[in-house]
Protein backbone atom coordinates (compact mmCIF):
# COMPACT_ATOMS: atom_id res chain seq x y z
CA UNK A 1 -37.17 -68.11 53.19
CA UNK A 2 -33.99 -66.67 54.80
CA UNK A 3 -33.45 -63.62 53.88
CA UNK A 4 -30.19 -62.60 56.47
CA UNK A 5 -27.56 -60.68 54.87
CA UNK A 6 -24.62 -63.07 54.66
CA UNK A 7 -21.74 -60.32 53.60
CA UNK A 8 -19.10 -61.13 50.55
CA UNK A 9 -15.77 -62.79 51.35
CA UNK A 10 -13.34 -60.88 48.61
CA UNK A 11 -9.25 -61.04 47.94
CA UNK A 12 -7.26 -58.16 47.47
CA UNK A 13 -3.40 -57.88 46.49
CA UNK A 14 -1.92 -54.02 47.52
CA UNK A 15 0.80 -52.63 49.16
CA UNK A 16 0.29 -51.46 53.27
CA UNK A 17 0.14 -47.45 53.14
CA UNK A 18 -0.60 -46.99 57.21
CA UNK A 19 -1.70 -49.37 60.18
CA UNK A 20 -2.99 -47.93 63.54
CA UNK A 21 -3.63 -49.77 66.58
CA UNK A 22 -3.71 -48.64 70.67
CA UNK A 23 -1.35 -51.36 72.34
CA UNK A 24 -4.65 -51.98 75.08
CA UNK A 25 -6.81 -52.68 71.98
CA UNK A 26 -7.39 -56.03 70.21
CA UNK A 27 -7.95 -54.12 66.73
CA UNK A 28 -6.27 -53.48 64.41
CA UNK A 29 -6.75 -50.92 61.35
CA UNK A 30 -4.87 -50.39 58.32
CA UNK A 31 -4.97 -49.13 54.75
CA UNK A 32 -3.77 -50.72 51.53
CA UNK A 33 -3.10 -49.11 48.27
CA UNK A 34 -4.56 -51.49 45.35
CA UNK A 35 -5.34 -51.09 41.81
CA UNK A 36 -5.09 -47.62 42.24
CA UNK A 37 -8.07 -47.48 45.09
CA UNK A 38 -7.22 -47.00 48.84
CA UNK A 39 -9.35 -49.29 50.95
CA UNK A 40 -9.36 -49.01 54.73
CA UNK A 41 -9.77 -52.43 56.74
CA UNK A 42 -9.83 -53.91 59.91
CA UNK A 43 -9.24 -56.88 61.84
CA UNK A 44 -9.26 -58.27 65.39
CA UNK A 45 -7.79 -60.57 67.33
CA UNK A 46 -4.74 -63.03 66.38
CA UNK A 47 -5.20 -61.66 62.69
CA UNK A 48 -4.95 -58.11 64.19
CA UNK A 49 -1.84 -58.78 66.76
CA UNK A 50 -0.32 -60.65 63.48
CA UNK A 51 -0.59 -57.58 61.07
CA UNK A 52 1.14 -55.50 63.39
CA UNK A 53 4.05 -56.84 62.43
CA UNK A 54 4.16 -55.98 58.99
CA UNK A 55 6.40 -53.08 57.90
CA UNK A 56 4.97 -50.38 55.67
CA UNK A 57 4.93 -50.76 52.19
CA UNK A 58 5.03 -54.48 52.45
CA UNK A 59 2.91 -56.38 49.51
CA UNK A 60 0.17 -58.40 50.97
CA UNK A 61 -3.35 -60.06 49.67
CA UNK A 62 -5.99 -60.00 52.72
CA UNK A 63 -9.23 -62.10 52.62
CA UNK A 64 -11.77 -58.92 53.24
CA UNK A 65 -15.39 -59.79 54.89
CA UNK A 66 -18.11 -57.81 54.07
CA UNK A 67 -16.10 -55.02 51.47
CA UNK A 68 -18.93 -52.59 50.58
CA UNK A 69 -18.91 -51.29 54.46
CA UNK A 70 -16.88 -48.54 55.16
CA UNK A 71 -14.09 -50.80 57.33
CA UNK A 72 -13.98 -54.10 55.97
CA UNK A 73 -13.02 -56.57 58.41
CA UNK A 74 -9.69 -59.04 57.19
CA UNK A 75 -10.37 -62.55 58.11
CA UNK A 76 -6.51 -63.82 56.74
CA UNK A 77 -3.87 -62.00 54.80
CA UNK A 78 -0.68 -63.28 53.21
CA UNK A 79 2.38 -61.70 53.10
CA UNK A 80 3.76 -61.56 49.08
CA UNK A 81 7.60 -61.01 47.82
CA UNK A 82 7.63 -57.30 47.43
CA UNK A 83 8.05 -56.25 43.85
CA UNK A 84 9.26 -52.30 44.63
CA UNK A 85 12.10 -53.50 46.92
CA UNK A 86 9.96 -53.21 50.61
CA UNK A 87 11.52 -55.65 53.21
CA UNK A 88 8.78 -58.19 53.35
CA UNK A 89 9.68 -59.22 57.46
């Protein structure tokens, strides 16, 4: 029997509250205000290079690997229409 830990794959819909990232770095790490929770994630990468686009505040639902670990890492995200008036891009 295999008994390797195989992580969850979870969605989340929240609004960006910070992103950090060092231009020499291929990471980047942000955190997102959901359901009332505040959950720090990261991601590398073209997902990474992509998110540091987005402007703070902007609505988006990220596909989080492995969410019980202290950074989760974002595999995909979507940008959503904002609903408190946040330029979206």
């Amino acid at each position: 029997m295999n008994n390797q830990h195989l992580g969850t794959v979870q969605q989340i819909t929240g609004q960006v509250r910070s992103l950090f990232y060092l231009v020499d770095e291929p990471t980047t790490t942000l955190t997102i205000q959901a359901n009332g929770q505040t959950i720090a994630a990261r991601a590398s990468g073209q997902v990474a290079l992509d998110l540091r686009a987005l402007p703070r505040g902007a609505t988006i639902c990220v596909t989080l690997h492995d969410a019980q670990l202290e950074y989760a890492r974002i595999i995909a995200f979507t940008i959503l229409p904002s609903r408190l008036g946040f330029p979206v891009g």
